[in-house]
N, C-alpha and C. Protein backbone atom coordinates (compact mmCIF):
# COMPACT_ATOMS: atom_id res chain seq x y z
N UNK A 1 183.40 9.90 -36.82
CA UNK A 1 184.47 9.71 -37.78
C UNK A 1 185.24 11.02 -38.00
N UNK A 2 184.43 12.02 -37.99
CA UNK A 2 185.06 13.64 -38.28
C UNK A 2 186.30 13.84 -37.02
N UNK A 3 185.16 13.44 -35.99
CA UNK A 3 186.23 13.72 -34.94
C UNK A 3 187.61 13.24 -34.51
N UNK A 4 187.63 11.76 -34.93
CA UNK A 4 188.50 10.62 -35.43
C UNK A 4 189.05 11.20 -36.27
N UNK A 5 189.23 11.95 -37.68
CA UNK A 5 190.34 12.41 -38.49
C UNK A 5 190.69 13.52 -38.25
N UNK A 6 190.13 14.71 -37.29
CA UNK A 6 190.51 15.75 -36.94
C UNK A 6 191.38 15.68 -35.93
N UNK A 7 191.41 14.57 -35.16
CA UNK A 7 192.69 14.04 -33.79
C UNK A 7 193.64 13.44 -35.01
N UNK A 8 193.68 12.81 -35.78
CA UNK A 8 194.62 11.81 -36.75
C UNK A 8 195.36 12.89 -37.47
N UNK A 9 194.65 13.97 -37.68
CA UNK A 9 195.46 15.06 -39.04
C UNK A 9 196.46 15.39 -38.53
N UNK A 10 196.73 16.36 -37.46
CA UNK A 10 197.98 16.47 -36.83
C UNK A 10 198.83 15.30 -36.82
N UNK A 11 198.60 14.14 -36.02
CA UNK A 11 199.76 12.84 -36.32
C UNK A 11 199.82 12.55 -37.54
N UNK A 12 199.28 12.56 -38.58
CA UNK A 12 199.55 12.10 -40.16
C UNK A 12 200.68 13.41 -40.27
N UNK A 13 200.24 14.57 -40.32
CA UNK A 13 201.30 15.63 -40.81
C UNK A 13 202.66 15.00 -40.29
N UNK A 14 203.05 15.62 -39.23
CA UNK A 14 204.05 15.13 -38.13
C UNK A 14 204.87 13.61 -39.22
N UNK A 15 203.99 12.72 -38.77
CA UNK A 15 204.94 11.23 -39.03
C UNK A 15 204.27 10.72 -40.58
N UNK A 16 203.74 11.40 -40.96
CA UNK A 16 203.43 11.01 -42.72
C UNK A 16 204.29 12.04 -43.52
N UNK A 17 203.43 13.22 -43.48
CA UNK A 17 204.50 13.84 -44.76
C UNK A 17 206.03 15.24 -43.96
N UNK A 18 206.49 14.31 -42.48
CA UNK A 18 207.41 15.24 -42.33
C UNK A 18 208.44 13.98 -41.86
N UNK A 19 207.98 12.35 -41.76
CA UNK A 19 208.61 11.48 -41.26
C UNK A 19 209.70 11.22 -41.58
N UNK A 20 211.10 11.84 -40.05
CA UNK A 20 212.06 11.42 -41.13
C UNK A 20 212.95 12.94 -41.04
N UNK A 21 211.86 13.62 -41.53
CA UNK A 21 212.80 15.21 -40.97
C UNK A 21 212.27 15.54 -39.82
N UNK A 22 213.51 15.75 -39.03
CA UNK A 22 213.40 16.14 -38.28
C UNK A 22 213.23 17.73 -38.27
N UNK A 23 213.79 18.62 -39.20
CA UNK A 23 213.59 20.20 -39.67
C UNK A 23 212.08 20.53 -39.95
N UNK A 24 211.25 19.29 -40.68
CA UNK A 24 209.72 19.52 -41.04
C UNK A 24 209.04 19.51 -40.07
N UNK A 25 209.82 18.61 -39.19
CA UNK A 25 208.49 18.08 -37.87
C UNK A 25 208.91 19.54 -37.03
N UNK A 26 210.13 20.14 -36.37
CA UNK A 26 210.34 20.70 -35.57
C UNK A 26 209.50 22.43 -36.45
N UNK A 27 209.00 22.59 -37.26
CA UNK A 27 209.19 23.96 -37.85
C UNK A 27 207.26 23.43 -38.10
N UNK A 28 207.07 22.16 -38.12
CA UNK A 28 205.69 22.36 -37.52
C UNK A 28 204.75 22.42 -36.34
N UNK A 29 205.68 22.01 -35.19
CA UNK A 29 205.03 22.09 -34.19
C UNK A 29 206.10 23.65 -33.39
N UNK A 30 206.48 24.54 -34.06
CA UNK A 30 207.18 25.62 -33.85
C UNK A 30 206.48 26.99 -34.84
N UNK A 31 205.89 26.16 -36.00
CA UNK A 31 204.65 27.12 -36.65
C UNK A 31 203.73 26.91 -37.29
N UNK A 32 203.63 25.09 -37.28
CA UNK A 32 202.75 25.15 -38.32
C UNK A 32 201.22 24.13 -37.58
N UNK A 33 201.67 23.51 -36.52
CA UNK A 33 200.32 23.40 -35.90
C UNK A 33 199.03 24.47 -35.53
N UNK A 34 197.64 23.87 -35.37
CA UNK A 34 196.72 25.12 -34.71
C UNK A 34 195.97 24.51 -34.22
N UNK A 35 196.12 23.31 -34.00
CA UNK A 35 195.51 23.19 -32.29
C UNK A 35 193.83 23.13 -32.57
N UNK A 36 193.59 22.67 -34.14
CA UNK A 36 192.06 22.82 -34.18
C UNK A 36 191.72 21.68 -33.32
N UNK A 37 192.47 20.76 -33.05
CA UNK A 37 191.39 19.38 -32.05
C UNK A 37 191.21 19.58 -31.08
N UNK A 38 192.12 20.80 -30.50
CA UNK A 38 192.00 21.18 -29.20
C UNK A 38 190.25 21.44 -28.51
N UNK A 39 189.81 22.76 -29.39
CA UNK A 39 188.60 22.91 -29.01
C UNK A 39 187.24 21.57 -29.56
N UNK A 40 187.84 20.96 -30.34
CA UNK A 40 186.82 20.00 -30.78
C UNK A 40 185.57 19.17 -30.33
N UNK A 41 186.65 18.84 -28.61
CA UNK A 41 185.56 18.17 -27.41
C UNK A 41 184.01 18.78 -27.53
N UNK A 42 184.10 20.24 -28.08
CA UNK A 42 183.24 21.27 -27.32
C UNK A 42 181.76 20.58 -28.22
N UNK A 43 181.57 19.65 -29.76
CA UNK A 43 181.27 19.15 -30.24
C UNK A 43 180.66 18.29 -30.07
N UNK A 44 180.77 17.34 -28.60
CA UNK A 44 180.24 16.54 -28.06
C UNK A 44 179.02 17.03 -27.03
N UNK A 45 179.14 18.35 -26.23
CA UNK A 45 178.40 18.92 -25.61
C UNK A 45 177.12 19.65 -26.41
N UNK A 46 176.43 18.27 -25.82
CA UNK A 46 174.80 18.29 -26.48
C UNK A 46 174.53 20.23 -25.66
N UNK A 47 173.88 20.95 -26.78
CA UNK A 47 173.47 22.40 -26.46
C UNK A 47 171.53 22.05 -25.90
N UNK A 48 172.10 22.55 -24.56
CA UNK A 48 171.06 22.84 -23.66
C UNK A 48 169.68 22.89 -24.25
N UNK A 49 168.62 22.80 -24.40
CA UNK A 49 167.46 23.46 -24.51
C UNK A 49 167.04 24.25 -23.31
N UNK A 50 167.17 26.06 -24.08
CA UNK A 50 166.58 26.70 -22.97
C UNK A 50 165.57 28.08 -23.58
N UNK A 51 164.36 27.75 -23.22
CA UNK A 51 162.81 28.37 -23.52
C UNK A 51 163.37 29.99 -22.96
N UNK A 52 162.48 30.58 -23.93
CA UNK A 52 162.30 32.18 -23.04
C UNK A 52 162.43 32.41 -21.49
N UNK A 53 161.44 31.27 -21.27
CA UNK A 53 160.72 31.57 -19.54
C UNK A 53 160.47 30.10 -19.56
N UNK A 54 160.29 29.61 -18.40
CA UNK A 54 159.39 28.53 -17.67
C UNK A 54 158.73 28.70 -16.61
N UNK A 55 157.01 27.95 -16.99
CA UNK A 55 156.28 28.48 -15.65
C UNK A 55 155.68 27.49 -14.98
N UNK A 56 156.21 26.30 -15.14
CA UNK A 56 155.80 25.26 -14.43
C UNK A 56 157.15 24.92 -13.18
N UNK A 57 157.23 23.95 -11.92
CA UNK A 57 158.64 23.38 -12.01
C UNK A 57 158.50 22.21 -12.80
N UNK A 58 157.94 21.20 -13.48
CA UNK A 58 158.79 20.70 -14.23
C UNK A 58 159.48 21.14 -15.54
N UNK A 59 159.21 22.40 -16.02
CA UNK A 59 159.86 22.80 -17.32
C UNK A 59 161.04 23.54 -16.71
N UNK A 60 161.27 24.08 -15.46
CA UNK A 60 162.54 24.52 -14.74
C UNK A 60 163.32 23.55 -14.48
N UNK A 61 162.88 22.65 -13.75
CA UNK A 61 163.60 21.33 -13.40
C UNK A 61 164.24 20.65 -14.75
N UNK A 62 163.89 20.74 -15.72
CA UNK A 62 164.42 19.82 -17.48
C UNK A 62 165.17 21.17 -17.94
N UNK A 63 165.17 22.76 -17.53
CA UNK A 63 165.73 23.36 -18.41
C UNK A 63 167.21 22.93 -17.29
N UNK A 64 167.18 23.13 -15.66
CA UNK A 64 168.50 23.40 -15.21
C UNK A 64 168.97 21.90 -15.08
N UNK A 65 168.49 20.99 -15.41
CA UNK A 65 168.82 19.52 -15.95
C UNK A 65 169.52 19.88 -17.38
N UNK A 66 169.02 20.28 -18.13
CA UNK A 66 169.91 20.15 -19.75
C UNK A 66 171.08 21.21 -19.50
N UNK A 67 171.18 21.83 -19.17
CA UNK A 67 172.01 23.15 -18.67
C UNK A 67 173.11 22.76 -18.03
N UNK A 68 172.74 21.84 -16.65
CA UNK A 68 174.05 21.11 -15.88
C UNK A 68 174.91 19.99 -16.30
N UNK A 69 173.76 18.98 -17.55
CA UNK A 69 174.50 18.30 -18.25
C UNK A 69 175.52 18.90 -19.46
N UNK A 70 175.41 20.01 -20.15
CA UNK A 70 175.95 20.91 -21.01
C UNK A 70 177.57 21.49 -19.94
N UNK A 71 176.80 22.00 -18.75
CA UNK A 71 178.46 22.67 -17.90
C UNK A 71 179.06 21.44 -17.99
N UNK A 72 178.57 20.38 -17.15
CA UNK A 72 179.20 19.86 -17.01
C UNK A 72 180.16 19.00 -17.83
N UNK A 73 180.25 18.61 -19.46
CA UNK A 73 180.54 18.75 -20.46
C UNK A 73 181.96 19.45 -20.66
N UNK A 74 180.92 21.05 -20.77
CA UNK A 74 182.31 22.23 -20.82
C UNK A 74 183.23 22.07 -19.90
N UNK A 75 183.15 21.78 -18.79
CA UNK A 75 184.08 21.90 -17.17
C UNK A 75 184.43 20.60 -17.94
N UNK A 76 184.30 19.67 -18.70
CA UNK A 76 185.35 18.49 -18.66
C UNK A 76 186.39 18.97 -19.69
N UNK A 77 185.62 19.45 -20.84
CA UNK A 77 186.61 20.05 -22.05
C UNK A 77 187.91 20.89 -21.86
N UNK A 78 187.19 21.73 -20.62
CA UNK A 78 188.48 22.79 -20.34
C UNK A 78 189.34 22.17 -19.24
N UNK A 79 188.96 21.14 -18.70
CA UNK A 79 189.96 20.62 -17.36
C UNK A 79 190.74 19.84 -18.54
N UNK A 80 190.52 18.91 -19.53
CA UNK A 80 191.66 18.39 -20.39
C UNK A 80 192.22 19.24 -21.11
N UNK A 81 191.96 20.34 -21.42
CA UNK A 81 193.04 21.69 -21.60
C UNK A 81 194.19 21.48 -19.93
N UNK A 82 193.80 21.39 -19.49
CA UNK A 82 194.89 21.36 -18.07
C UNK A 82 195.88 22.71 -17.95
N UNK A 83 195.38 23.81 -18.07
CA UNK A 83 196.01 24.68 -17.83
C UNK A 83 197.48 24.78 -16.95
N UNK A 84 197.18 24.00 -15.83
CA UNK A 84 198.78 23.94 -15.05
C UNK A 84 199.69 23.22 -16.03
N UNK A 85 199.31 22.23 -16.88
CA UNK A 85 200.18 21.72 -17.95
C UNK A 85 200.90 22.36 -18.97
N UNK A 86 201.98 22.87 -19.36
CA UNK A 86 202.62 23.46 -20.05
C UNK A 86 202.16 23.20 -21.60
N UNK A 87 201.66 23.93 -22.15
CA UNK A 87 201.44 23.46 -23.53
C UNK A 87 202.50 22.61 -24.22
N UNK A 88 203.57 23.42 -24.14
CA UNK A 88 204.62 22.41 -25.07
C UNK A 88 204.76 20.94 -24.94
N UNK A 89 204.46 20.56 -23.81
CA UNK A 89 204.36 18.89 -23.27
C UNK A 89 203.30 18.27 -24.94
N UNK A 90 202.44 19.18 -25.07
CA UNK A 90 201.68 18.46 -26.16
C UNK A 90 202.59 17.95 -27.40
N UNK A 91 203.68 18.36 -27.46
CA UNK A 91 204.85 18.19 -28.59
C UNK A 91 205.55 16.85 -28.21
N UNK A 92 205.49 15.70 -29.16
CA UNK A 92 205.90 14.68 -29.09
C UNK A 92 207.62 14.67 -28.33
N UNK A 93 207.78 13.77 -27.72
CA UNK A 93 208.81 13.69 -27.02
C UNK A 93 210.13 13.79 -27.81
N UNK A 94 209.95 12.91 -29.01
CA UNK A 94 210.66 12.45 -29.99
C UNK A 94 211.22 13.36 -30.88
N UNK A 95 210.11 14.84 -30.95
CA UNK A 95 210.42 16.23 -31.61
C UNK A 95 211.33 17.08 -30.37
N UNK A 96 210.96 17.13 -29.55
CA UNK A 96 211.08 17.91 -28.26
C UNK A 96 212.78 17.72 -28.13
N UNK A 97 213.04 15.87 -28.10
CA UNK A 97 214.48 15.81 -28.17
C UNK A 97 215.59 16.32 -29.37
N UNK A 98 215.00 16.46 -30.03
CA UNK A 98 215.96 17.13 -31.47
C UNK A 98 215.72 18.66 -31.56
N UNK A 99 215.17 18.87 -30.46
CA UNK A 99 214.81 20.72 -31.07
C UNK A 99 216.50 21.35 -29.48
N UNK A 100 216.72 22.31 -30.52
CA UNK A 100 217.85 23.12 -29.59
C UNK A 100 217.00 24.52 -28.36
N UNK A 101 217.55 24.93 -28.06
CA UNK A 101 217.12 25.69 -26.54
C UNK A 101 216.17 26.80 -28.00
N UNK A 102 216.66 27.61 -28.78
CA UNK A 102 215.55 28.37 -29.13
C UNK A 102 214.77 27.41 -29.81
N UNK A 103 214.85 26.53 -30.80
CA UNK A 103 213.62 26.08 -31.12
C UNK A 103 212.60 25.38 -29.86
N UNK A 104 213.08 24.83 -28.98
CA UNK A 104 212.28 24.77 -28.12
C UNK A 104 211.51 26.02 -27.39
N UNK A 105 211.89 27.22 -27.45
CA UNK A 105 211.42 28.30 -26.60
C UNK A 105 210.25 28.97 -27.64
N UNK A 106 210.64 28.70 -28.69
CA UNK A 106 209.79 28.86 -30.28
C UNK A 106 208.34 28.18 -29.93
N UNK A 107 208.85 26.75 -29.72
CA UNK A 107 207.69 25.36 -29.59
C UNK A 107 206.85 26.29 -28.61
N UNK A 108 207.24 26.40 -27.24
CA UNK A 108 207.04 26.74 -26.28
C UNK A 108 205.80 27.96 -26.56
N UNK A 109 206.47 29.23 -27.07
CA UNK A 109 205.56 30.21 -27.24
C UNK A 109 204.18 29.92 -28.67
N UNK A 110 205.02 29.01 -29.70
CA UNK A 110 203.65 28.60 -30.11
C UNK A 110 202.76 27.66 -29.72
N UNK A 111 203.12 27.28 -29.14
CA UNK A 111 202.31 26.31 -28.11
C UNK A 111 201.10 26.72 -27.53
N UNK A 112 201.97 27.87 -26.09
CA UNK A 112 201.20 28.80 -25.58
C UNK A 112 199.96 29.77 -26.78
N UNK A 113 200.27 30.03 -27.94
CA UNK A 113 199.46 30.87 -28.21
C UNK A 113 198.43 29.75 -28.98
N UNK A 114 198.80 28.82 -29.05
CA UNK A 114 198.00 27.73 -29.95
C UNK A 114 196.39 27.48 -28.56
N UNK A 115 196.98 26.84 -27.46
CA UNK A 115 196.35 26.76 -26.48
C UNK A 115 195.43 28.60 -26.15
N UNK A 116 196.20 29.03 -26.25
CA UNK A 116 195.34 30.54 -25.71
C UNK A 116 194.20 30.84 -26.93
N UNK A 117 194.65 30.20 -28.08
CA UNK A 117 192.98 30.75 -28.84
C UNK A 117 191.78 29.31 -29.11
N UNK A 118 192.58 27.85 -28.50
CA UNK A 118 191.74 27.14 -27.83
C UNK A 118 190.74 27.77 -26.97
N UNK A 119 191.46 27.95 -25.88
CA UNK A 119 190.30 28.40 -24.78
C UNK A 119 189.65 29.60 -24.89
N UNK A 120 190.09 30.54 -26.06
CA UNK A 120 189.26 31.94 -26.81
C UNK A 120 188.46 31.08 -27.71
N UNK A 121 188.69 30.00 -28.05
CA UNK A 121 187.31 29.76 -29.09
C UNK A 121 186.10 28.66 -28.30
N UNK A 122 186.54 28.22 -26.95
CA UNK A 122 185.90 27.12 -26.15
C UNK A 122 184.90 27.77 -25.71
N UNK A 123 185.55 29.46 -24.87
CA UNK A 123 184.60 30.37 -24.34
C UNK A 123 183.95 30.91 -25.43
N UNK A 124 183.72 31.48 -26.19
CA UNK A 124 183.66 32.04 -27.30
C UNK A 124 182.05 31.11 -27.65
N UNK A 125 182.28 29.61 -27.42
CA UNK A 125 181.32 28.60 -28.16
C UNK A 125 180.38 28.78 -26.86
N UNK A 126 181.03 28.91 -25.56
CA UNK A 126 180.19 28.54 -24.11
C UNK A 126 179.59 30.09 -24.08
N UNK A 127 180.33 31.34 -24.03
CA UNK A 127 179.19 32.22 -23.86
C UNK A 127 178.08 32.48 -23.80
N UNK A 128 177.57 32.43 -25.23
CA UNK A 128 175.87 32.42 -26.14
C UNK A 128 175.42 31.22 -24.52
N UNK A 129 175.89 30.08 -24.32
CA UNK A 129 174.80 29.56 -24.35
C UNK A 129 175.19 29.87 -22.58
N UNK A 130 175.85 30.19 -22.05
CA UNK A 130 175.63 30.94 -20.00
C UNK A 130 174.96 32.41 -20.22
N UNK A 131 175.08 32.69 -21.55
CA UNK A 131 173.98 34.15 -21.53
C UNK A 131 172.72 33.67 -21.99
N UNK A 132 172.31 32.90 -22.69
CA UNK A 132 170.85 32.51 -22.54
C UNK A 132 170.09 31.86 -21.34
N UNK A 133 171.25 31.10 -20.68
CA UNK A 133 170.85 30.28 -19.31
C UNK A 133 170.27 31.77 -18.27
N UNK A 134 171.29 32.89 -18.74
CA UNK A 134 171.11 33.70 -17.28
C UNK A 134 170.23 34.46 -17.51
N UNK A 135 169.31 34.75 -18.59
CA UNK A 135 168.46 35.70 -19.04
C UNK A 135 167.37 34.71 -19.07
N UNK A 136 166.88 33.09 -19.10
CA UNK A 136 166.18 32.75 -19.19
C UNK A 136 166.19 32.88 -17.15
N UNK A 137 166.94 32.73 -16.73
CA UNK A 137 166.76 32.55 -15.08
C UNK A 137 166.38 33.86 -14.43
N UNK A 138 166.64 34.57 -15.39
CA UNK A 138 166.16 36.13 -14.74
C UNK A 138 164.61 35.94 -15.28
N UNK A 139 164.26 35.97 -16.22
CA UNK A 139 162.93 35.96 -16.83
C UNK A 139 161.89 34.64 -15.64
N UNK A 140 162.55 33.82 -15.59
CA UNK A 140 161.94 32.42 -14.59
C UNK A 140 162.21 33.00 -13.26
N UNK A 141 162.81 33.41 -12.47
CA UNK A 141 162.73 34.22 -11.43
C UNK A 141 161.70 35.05 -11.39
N UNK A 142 161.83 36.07 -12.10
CA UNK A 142 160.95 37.26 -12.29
C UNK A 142 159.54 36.62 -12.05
N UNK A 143 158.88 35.49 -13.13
CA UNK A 143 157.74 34.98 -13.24
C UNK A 143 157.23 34.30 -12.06
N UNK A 144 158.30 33.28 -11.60
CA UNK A 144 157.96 32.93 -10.10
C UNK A 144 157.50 33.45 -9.12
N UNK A 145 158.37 34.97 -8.76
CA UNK A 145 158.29 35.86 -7.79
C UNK A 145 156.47 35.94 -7.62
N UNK A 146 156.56 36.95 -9.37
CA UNK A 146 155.22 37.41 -9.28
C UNK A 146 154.24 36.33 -9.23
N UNK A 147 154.13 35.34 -9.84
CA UNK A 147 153.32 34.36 -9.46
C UNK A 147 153.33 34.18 -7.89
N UNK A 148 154.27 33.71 -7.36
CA UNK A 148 153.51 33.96 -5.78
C UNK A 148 153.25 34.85 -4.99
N UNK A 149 153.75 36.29 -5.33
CA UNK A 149 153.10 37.13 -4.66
C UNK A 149 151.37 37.44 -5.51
N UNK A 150 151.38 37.09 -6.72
CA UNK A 150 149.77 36.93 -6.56
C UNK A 150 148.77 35.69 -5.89
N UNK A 151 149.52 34.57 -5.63
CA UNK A 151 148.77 33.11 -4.86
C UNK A 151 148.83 34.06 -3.98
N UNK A 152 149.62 34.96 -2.81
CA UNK A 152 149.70 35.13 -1.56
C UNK A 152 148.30 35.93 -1.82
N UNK A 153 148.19 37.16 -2.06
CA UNK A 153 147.02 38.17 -2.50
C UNK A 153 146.01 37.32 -2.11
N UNK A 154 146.39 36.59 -3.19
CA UNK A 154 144.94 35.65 -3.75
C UNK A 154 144.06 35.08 -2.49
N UNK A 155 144.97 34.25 -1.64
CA UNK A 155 144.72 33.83 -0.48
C UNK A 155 144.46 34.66 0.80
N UNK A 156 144.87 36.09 0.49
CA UNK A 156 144.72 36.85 1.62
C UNK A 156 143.44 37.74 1.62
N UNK A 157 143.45 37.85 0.28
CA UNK A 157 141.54 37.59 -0.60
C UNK A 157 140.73 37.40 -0.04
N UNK A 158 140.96 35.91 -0.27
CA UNK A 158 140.08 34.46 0.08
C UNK A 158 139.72 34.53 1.25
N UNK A 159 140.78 34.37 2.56
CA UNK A 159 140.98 34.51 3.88
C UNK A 159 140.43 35.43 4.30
N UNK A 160 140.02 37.08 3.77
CA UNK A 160 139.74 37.96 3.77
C UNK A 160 137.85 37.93 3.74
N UNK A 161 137.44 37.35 2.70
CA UNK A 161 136.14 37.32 2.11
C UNK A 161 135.69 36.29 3.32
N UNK A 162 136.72 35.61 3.65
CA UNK A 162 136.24 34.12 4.26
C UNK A 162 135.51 34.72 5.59
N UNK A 163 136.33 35.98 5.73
CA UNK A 163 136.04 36.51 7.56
C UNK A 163 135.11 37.52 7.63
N UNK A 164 134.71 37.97 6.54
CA UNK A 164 133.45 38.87 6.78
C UNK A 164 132.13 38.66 5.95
């Protein structure tokens, strides 16, 4: 429901309390939008569970399982950002036609900066959790390694004791 009135607030502003002016609507999507629904998707992306270390493979296998379902998530959030898409396109058609060459170039640059602290607050949310992924994979590496270079020992031990 949150997420449902946080997409609706922007269209209520716009065609509720500016419906009609065209000066209210154009001087809000020229300064007074911010693009909070933008990052919102990021809300839906269930956060990974990821342990210190894992020393089994099935606790590796469920951490880079929750991990790929999480990217993959983020990689959808930021592809509907659509970067090749001009931000201003997000500005109703209906505003777009009543705005003159600078208020459109206005729209335009707040647009752009509306979108640019989208994707500063998308990354911002994704960081923390590709720096815990990569420090838990260094730590699970690390443990692996040494775990089999002690089975190898172990066996060369064994193999060892076995022959004399």
């Amino acid at each position: 429901m949150k997420r449902l009135l946080g997409l609706l607030i922007p269209a209520f502003v716009v065609t509720g309390a500016a419906a009609g002016d065209p000066v209210a609507e154009i001087d809000y999507w020229t300064q007074g939008y911010d693009g909070r629904e933008l990052a919102a998707p990021m809300d839906r992306c269930l956060q990974p569970t990821i342990p210190e270390i894992s020393r089994t493979n099935r606790d590796i296998k469920k951490v880079v399982a929750s991990f790929t379902r999480w990217n993959e998530c983020y990689q959808r959030v930021v592809k509907d950002l659509d970067p090749s898409r001009h931000p201003v396109t997000h500005v109703p058609s209906a505003v777009l036609n009543e705005m003159n060459d600078d208020q459109y170039q206005a729209a335009a640059r707040h647009m752009d900066e509306v979108y640019a602290r989208a994707v500063r607050a998308i990354g911002a949310r994704a960081d923390p959790v590709v720096q815990r992924f990569t420090q838990w994979r260094t730590r699970t590496e690390a443990f692996v390694t040494q775990a089999e270079i002690e089975r190898e020992v172990d066996l060369k031990y064994y193999l060892y004791r076995r022959g004399h």
